[in-house]
N, C-alpha and C. Protein backbone atom coordinates (compact mmCIF):
# COMPACT_ATOMS: atom_id res chain seq x y z
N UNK A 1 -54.77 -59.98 114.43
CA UNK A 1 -53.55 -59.27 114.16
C UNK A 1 -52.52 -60.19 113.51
N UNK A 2 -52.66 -61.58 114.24
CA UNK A 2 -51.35 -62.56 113.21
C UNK A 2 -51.54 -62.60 111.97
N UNK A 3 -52.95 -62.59 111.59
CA UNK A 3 -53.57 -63.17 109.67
C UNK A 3 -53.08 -61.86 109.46
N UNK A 4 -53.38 -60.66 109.99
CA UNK A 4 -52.50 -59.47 109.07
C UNK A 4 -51.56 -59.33 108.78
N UNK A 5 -50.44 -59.74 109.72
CA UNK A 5 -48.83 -59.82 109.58
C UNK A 5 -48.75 -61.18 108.75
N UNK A 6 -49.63 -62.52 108.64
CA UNK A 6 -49.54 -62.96 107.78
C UNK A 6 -49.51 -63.13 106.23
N UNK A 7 -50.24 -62.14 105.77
CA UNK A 7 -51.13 -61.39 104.81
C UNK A 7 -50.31 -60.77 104.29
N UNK A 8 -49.65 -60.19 105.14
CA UNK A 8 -48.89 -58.90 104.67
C UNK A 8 -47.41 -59.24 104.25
N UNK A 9 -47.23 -60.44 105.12
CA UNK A 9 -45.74 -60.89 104.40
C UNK A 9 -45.48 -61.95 103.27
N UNK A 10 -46.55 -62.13 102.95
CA UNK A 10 -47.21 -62.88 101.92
C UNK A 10 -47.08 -62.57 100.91
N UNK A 11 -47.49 -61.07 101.18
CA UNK A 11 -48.08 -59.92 99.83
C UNK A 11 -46.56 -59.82 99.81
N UNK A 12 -46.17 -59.60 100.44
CA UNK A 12 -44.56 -58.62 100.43
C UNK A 12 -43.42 -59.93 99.98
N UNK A 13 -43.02 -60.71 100.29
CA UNK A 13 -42.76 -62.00 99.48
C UNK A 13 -42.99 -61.99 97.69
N UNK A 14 -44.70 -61.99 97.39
CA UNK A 14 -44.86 -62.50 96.36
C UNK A 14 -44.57 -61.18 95.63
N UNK A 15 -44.73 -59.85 96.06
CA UNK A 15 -44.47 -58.78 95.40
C UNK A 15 -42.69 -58.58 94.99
N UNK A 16 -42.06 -59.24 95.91
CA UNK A 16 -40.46 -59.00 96.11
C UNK A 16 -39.64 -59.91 94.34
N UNK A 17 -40.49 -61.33 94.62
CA UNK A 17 -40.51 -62.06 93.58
C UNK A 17 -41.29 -62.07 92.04
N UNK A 18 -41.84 -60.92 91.80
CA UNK A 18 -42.52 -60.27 90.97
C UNK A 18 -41.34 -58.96 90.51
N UNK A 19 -41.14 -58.39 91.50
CA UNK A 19 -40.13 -57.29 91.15
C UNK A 19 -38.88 -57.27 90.68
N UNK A 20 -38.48 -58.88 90.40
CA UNK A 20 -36.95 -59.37 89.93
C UNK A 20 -36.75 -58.35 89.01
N UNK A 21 -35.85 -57.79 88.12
CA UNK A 21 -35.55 -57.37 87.32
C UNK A 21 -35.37 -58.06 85.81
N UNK A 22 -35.85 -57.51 84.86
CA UNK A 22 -35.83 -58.44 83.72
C UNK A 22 -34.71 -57.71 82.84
N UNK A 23 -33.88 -58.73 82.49
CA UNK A 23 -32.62 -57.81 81.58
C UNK A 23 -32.02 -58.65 80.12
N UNK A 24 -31.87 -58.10 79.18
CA UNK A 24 -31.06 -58.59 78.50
C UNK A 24 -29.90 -59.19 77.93
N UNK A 25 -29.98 -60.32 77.74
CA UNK A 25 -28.11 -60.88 77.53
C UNK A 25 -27.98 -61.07 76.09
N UNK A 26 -26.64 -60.72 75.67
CA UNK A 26 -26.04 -61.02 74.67
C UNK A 26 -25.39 -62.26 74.08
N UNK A 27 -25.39 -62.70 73.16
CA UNK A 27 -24.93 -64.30 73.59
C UNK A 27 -24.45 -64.40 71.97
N UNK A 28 -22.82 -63.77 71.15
CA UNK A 28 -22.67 -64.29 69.82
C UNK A 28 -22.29 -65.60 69.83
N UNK A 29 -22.54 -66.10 68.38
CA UNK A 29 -22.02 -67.28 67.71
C UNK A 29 -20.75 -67.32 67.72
N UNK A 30 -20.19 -66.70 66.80
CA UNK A 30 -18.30 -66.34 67.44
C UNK A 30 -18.43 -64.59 67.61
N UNK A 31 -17.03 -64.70 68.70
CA UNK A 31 -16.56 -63.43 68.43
C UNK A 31 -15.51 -63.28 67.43
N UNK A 32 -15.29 -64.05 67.42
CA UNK A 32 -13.50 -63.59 65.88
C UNK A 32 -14.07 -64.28 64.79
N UNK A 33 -13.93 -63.08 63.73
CA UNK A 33 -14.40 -63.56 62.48
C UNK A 33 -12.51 -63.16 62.19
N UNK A 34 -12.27 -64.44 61.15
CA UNK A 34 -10.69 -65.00 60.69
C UNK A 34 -11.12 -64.37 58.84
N UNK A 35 -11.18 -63.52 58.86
CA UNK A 35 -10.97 -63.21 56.82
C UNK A 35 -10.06 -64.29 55.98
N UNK A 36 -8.77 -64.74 56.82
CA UNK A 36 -7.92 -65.60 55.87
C UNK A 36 -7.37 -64.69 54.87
N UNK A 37 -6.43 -65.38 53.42
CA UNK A 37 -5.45 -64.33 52.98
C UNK A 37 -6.56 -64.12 52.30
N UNK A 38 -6.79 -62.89 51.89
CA UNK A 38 -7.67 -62.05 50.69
C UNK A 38 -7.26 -61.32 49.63
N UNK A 39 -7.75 -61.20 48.54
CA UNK A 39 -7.00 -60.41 47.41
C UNK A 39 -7.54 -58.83 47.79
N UNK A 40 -6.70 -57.92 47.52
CA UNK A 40 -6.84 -56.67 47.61
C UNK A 40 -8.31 -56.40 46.82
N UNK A 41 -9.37 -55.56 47.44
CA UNK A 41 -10.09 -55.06 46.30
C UNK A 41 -11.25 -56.45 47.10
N UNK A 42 -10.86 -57.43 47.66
CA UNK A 42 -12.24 -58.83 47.49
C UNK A 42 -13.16 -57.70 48.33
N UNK A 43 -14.39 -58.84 48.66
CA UNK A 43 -15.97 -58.26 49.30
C UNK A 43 -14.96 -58.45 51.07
N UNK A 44 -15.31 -57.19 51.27
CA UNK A 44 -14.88 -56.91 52.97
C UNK A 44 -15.67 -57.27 53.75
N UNK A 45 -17.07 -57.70 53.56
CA UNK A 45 -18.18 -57.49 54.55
C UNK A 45 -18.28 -59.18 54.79
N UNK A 46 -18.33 -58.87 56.22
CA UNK A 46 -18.71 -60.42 57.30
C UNK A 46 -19.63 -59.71 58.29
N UNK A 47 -19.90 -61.00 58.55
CA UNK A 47 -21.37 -60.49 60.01
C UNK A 47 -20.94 -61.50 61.12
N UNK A 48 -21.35 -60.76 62.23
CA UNK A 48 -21.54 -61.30 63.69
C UNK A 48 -22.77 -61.47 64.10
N UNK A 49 -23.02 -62.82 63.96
CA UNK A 49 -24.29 -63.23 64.63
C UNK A 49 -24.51 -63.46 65.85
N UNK A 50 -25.26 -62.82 66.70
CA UNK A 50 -25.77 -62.88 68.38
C UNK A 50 -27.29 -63.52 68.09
N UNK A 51 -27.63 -63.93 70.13
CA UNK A 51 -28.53 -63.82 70.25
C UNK A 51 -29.19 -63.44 71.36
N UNK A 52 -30.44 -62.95 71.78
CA UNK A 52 -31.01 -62.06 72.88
C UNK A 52 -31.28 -63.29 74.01
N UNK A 53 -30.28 -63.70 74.76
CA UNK A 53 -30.76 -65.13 75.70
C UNK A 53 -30.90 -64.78 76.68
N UNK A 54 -31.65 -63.00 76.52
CA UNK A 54 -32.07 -62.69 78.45
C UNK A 54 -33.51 -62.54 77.86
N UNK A 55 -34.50 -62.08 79.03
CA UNK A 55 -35.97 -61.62 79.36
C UNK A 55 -36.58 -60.46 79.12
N UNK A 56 -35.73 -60.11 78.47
CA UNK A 56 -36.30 -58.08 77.85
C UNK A 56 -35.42 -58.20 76.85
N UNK A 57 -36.34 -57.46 76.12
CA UNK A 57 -35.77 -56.50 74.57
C UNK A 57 -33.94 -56.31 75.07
N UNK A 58 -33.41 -56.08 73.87
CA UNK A 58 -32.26 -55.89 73.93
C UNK A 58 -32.13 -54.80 73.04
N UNK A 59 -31.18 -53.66 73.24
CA UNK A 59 -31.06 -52.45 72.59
C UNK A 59 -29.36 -52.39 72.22
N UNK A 60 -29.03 -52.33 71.44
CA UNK A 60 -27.35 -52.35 70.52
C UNK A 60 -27.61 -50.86 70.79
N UNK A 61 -26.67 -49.97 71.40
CA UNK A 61 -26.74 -48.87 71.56
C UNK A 61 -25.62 -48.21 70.61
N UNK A 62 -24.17 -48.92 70.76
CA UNK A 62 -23.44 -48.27 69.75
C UNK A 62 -22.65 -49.12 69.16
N UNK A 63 -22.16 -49.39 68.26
CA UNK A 63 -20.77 -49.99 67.66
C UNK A 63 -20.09 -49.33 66.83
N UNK A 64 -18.48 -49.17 67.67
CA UNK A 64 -17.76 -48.27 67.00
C UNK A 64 -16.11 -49.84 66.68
N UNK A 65 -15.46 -49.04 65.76
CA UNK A 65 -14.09 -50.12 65.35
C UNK A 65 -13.13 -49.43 65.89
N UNK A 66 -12.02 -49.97 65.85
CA UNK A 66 -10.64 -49.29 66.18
C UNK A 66 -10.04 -48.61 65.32
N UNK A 67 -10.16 -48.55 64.28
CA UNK A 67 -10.03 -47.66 63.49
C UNK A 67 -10.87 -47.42 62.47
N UNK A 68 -10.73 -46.41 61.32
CA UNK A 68 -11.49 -45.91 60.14
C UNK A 68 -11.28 -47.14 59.19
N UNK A 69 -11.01 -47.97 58.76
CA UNK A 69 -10.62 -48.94 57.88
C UNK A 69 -12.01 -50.06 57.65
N UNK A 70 -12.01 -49.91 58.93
CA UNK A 70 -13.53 -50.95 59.29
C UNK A 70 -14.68 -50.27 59.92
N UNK A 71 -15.92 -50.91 58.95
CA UNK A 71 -16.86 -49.67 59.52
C UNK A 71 -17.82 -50.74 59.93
N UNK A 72 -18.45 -50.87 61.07
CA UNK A 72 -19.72 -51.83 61.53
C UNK A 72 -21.05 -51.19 61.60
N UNK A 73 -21.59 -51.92 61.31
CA UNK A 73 -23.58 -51.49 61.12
C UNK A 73 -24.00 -52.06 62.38
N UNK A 74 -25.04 -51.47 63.29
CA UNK A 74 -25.58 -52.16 64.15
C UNK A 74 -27.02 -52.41 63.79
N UNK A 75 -28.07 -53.10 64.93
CA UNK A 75 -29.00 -53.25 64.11
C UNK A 75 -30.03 -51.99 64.97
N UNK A 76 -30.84 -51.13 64.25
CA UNK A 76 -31.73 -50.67 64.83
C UNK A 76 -32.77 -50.77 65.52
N UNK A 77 -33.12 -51.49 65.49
CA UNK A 77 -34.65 -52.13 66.29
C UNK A 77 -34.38 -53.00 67.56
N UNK A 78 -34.87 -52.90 68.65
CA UNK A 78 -34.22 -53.91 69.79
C UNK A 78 -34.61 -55.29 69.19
N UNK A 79 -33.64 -56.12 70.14
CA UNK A 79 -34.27 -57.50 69.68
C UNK A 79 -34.71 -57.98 70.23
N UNK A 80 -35.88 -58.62 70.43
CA UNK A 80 -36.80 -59.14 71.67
C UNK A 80 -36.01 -60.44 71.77
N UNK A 81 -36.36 -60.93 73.00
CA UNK A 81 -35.73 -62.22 74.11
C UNK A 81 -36.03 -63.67 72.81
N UNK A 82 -35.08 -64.42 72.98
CA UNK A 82 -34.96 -65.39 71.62
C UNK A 82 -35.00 -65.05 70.50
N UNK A 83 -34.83 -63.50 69.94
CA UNK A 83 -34.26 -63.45 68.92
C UNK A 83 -32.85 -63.30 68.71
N UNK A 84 -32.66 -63.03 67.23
CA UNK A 84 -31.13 -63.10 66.73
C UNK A 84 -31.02 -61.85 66.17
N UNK A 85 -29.96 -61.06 66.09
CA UNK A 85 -29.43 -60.10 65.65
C UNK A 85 -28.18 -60.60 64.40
N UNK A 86 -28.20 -59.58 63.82
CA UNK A 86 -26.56 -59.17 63.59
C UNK A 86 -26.03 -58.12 63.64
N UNK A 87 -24.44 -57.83 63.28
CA UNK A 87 -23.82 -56.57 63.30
C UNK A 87 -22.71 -57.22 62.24
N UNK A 88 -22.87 -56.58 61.22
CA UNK A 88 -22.19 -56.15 59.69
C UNK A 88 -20.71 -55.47 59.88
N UNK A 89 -19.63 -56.12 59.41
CA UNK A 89 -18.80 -55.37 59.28
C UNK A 89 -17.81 -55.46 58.09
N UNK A 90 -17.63 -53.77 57.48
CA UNK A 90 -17.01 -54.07 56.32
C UNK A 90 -15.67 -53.23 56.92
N UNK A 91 -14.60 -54.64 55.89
CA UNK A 91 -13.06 -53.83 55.63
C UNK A 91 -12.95 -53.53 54.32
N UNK A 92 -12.20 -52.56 54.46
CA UNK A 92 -11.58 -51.55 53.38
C UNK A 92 -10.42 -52.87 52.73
N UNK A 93 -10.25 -53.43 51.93
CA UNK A 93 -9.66 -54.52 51.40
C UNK A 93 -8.70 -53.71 50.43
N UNK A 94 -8.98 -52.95 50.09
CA UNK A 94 -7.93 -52.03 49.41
C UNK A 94 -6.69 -51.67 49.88
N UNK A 95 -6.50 -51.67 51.03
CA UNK A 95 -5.56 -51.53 52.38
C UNK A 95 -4.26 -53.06 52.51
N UNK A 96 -3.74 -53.34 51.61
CA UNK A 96 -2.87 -54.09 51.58
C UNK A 96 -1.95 -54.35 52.61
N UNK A 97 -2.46 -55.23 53.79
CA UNK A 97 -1.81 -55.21 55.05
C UNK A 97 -2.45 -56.48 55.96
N UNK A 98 -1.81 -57.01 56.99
CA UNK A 98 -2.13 -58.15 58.05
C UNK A 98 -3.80 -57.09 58.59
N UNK A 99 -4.58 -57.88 58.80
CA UNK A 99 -5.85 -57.01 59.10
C UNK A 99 -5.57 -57.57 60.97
N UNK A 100 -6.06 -56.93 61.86
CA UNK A 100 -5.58 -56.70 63.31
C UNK A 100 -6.96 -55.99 63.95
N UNK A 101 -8.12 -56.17 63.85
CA UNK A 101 -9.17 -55.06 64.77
C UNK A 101 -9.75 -55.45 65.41
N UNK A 102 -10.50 -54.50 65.98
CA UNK A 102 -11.57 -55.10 67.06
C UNK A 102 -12.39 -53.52 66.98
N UNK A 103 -13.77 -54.42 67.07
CA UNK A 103 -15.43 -54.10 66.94
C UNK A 103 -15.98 -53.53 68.86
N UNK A 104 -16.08 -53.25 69.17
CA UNK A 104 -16.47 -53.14 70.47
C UNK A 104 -18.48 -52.39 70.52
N UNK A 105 -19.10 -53.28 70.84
CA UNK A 105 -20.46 -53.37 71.19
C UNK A 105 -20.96 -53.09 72.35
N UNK A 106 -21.84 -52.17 72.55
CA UNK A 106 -22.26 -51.38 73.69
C UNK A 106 -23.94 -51.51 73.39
N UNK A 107 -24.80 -52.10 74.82
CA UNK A 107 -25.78 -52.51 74.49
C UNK A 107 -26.28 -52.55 76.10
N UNK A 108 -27.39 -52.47 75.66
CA UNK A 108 -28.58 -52.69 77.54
C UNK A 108 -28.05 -54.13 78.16
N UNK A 109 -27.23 -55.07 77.81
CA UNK A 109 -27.26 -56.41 78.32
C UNK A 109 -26.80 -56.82 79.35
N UNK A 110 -26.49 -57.43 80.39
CA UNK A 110 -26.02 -57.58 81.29
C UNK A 110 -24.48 -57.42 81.38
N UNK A 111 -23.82 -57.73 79.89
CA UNK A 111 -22.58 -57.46 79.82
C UNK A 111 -22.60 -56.62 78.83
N UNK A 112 -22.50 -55.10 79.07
CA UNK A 112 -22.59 -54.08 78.22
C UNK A 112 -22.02 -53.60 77.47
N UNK A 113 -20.63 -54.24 77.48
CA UNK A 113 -19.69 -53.72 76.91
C UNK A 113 -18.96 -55.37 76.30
N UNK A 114 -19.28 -55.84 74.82
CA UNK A 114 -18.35 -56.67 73.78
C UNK A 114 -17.73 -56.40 72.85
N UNK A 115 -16.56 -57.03 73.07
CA UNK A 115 -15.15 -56.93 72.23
C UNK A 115 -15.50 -58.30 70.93
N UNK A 116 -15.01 -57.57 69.90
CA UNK A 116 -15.76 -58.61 68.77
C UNK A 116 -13.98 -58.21 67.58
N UNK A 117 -13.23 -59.20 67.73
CA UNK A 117 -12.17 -59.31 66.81
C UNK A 117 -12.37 -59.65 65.06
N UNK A 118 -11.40 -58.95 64.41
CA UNK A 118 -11.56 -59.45 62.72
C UNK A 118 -9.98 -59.88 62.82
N UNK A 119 -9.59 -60.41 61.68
CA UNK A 119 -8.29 -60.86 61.96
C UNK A 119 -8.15 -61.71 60.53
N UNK A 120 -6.71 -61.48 59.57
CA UNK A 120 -6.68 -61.98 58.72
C UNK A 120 -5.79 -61.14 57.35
N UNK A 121 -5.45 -61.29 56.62
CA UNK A 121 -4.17 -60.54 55.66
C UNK A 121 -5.03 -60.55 54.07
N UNK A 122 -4.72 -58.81 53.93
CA UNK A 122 -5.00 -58.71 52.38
C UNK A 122 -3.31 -58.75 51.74
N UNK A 123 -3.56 -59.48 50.28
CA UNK A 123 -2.48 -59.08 49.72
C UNK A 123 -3.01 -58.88 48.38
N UNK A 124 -1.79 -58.62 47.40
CA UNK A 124 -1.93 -57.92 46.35
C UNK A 124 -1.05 -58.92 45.29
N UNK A 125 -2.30 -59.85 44.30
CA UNK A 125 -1.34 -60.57 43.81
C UNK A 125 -0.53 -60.49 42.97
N UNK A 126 -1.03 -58.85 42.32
CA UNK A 126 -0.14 -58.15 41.19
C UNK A 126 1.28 -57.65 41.88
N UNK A 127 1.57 -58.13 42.96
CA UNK A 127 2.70 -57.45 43.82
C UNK A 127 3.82 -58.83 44.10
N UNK A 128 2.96 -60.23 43.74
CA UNK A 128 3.82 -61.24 44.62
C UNK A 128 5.35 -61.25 44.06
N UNK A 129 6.16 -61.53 44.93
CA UNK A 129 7.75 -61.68 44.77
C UNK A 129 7.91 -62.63 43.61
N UNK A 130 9.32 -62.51 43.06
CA UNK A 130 9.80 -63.73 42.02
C UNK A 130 10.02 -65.03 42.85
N UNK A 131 10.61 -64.69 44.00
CA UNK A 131 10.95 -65.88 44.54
C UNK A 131 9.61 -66.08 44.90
N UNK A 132 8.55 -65.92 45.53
CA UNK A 132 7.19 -66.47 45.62
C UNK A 132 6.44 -66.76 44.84
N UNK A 133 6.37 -66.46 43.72
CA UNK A 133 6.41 -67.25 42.19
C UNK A 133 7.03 -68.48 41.75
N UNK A 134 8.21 -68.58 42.03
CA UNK A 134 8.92 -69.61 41.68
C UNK A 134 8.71 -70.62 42.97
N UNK A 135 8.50 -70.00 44.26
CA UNK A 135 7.94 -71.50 44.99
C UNK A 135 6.93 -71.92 45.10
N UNK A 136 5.95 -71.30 44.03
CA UNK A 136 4.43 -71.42 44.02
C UNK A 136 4.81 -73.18 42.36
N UNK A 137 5.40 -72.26 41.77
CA UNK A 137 5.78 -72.81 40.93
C UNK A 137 6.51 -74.13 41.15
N UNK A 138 7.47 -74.26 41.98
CA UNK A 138 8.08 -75.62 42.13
C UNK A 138 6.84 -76.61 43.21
N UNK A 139 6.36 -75.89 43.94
CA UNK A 139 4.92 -77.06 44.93
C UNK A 139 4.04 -77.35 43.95
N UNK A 140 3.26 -76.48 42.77
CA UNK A 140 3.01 -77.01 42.08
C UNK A 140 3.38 -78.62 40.89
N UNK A 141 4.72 -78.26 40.73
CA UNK A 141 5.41 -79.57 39.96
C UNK A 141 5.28 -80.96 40.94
């Protein structure tokens, strides 16, 4: 009767430690991509590079922006454990203004929910001031 209760808690042990749960983590390179000043009209599109640094597939379920201005791509296919992903995001550069957003990423990972910032000013150089002309003009001399 002891080798059975031995046996059995054995089994039940090695089964307990078999049954861990295997999950996915998210892990980007940066979260704030910085645009810097941009000319109205430049290429909007930057990427956020992650990587899968848990034990199961990883699934990007949604990525939505804070507003219509910026639109993000996620990737379709899960990404298996040590791979790399990205998620694409283009601004509307036409939009002559301090750029201010955030990307928010929803995914199977242990932290399911990432906040992913853009940040950075379009301007319009057919617009610049005289006086910002003329002090472009005198740092130059």
């Amino acid at each position: 009767m002891k080798k059975l209760f031995t046996i059995l808690f054995i089994g039940l042990v090695s089964l307990s430690m078999n049954a861990q749960e295997k999950t996915a983590k998210i892990e980007f390179k940066d979260t704030t991509i910085d645009y810097g000043t941009i000319n109205k009209g430049a290429d909007g599109i930057r990427t956020f590079e992650f990587t899968n640094t848990g034990d199961a597939p990883l699934i990007v379920s949604k990525v939505s922006s804070s507003c219509g201005c910026t639109v993000p791509k996620k990737p379709e296919a899960p990404i298996m454990p040590g791979q790399t992903g990205e998620i694409e995001v283009k601004y509307d550069t036409n939009r002559v203004m301090p750029i201010r957003k955030t990307i928010t990423v929803l995914s199977n990972a242990t932290t399911p929910t990432v906040s992913l910032k853009i940040k950075g000013e379009v301007i319009d150089p057919s617009k610049t001031s005289v006086l910002e002309k003329k002090e472009k003009s005198v740092m130059e001399n």
